[in-house]
N, C-alpha and C. Protein backbone atom coordinates (compact mmCIF):
# COMPACT_ATOMS: atom_id res chain seq x y z
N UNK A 1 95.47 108.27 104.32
CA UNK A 1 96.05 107.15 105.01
C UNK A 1 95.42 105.88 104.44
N UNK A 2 96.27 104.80 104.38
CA UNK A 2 95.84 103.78 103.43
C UNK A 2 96.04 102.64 104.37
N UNK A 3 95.10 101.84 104.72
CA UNK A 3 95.25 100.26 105.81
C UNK A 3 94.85 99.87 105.10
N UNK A 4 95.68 98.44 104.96
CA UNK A 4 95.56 96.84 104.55
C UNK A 4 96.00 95.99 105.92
N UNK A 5 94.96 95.18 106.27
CA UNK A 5 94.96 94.52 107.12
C UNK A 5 95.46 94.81 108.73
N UNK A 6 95.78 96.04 108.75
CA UNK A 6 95.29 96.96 110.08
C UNK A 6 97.08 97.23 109.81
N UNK A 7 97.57 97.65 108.69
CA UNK A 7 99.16 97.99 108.90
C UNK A 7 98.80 99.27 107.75
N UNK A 8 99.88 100.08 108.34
CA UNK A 8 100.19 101.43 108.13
C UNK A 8 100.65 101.48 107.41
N UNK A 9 100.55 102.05 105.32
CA UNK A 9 101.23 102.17 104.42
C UNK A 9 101.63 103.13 104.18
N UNK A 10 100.39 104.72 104.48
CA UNK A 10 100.66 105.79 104.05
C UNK A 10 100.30 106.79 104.80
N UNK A 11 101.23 107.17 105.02
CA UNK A 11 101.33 108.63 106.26
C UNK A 11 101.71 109.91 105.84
N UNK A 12 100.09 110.49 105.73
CA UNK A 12 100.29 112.38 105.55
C UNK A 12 100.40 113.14 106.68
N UNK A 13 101.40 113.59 107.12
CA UNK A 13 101.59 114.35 108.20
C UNK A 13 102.31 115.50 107.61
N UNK A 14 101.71 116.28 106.13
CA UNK A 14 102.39 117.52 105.83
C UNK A 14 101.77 118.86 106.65
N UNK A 15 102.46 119.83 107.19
CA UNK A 15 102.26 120.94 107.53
C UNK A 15 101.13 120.84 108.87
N UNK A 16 101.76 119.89 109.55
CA UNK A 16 101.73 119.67 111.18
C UNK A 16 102.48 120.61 112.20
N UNK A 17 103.81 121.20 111.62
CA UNK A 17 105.00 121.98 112.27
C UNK A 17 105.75 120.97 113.45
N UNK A 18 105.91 120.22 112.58
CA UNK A 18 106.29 118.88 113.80
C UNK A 18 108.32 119.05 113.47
N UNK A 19 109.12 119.63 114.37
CA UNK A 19 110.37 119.83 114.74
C UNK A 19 111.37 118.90 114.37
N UNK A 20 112.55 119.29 114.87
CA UNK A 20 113.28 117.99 115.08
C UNK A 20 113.07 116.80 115.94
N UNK A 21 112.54 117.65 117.28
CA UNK A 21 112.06 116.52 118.15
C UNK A 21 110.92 115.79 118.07
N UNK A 22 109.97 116.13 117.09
CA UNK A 22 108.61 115.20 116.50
C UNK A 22 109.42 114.06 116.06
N UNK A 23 110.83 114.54 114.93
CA UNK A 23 111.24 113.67 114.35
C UNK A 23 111.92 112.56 114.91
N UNK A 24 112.48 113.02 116.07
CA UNK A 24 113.07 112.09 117.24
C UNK A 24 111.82 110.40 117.38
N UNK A 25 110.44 111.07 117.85
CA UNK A 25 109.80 110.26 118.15
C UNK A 25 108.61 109.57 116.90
N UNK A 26 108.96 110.66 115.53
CA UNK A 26 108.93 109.59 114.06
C UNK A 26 109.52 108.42 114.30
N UNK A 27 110.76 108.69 113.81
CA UNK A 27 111.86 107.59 113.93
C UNK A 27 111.84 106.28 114.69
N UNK A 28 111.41 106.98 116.22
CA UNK A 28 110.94 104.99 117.25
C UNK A 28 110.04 104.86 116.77
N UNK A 29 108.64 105.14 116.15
CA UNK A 29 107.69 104.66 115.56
C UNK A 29 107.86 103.90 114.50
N UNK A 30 108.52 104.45 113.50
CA UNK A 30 108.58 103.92 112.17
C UNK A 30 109.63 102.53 112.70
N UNK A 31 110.22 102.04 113.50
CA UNK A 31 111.21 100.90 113.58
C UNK A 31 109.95 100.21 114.00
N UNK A 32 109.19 100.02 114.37
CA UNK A 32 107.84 99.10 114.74
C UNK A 32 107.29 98.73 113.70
N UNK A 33 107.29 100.49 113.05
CA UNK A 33 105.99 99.65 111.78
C UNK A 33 106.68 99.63 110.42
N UNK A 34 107.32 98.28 110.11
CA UNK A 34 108.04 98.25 108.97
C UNK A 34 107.29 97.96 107.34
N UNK A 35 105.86 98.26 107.36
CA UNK A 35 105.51 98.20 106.61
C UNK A 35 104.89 99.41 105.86
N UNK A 36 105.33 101.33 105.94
CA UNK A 36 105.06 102.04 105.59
C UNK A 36 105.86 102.18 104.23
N UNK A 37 105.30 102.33 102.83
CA UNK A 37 105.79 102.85 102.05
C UNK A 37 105.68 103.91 101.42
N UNK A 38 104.85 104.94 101.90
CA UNK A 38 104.63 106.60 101.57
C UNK A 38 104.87 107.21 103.13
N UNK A 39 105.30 108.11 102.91
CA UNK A 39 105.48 109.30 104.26
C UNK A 39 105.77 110.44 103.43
N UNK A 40 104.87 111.55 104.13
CA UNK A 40 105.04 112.61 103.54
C UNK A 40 105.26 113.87 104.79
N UNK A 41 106.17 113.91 104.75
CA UNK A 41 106.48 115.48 105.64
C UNK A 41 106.66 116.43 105.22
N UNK A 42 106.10 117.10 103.99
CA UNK A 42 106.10 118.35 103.40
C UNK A 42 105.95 119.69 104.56
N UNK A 43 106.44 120.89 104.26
CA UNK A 43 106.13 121.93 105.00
C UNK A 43 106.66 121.29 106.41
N UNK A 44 107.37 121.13 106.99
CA UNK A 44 107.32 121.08 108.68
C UNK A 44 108.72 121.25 108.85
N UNK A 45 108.64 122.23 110.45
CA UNK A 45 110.40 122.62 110.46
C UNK A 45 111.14 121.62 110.81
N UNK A 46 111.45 120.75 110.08
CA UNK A 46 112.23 119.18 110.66
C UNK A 46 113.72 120.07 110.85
N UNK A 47 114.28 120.96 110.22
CA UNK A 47 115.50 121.16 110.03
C UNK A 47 116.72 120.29 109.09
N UNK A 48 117.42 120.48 108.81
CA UNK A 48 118.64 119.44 108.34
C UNK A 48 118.76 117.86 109.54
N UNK A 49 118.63 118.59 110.70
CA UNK A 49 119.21 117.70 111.45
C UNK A 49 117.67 116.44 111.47
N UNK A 50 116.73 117.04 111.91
CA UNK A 50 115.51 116.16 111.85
C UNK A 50 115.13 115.71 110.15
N UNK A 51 115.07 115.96 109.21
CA UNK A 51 114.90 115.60 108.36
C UNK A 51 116.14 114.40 107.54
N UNK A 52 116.91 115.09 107.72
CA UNK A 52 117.93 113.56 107.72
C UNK A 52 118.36 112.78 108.57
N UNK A 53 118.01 112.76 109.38
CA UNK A 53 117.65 111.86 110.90
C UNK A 53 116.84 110.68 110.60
N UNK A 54 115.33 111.44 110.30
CA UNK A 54 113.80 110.38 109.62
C UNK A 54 114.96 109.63 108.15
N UNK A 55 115.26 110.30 107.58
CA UNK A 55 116.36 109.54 106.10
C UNK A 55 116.97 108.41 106.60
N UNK A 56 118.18 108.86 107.60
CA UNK A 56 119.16 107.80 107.49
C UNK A 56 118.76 106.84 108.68
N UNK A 57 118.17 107.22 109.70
CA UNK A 57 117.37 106.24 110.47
C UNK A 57 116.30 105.09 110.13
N UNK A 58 115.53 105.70 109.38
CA UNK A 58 114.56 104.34 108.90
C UNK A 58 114.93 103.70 108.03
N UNK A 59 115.89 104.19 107.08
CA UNK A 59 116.04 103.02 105.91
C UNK A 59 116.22 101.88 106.46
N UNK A 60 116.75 101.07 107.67
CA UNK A 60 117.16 99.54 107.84
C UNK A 60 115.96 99.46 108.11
N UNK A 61 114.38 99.78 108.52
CA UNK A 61 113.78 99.36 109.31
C UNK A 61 112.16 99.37 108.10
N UNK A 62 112.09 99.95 107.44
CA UNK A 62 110.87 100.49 106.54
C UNK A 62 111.64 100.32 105.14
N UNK A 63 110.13 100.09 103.92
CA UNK A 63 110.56 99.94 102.82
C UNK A 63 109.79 101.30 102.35
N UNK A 64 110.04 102.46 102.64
CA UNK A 64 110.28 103.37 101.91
C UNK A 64 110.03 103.71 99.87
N UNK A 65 108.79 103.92 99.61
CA UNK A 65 108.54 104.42 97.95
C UNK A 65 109.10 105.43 97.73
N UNK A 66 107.93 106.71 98.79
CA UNK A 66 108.33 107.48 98.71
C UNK A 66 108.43 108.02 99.71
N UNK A 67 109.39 109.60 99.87
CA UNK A 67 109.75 109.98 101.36
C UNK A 67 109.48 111.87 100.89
N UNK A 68 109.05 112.28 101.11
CA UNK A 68 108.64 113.75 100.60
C UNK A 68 108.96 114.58 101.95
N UNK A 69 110.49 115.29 102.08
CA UNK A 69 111.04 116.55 102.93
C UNK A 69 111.03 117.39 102.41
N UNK A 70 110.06 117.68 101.40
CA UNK A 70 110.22 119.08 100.45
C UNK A 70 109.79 120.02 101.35
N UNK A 71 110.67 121.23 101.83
CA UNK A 71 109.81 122.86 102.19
C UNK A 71 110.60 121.82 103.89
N UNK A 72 111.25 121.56 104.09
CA UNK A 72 111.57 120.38 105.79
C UNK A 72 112.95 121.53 106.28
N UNK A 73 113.80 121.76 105.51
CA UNK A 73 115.22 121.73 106.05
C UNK A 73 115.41 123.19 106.47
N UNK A 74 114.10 124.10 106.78
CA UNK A 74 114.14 125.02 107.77
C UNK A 74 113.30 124.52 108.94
N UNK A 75 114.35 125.52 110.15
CA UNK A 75 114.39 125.27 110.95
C UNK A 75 112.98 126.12 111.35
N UNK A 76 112.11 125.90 112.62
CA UNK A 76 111.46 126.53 113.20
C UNK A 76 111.30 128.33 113.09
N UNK A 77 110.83 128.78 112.96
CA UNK A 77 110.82 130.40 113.05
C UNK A 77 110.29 130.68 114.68
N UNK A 78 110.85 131.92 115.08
CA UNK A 78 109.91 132.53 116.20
C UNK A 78 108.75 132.85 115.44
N UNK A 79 107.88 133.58 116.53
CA UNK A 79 106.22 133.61 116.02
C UNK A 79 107.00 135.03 115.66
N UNK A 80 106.04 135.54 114.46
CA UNK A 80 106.35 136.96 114.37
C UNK A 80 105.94 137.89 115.28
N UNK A 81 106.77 139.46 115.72
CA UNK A 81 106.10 140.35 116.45
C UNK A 81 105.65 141.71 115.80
N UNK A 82 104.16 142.08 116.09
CA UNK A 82 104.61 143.55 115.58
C UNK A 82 104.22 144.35 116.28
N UNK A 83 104.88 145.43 115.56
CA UNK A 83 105.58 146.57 116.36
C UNK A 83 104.72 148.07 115.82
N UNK A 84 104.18 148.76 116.38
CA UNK A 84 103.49 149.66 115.19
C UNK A 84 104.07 151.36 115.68
């Protein structure tokens, strides 16, 4: 995470398991802080719907470098069970 003058440039939040609905409450955050230009959400089940949500939502609001949904557009898994 990178501060200049107490504003938010760069946000690692890869492999948090943060949902669609994390992404819900990404999104009102990032319209506040329009000065992030790295975000990285690697690994987390954003889904299609949450991961292009954070996309087409912040662009009016953030100047965006880079935006990293790589490993994003699955959805949540159940926990695994086993069975013996």
């Amino acid at each position: 995470m990178m501060l200049r003058a107490n504003v938010l440039m760069q946000l690692e939040l890869q492999s948090n398991a943060i949902g669609a609905r994390g992404a819900e409450g990404l999104v009102a955050a990032l319209r506040t802080n329009t000065s992030l230009t790295h975000l990285n959400l690697h690994n987390n089940p954003l889904g299609a719907d949450g991961g292009g949500r954070i996309f087409l939502d912040s662009l009016p609001h953030i100047q965006l470098l880079e935006l990293d949904l790589s490993v994003c557009l699955q959805p949540a898994r159940p926990p695994a069970t086993n069975y013996l």
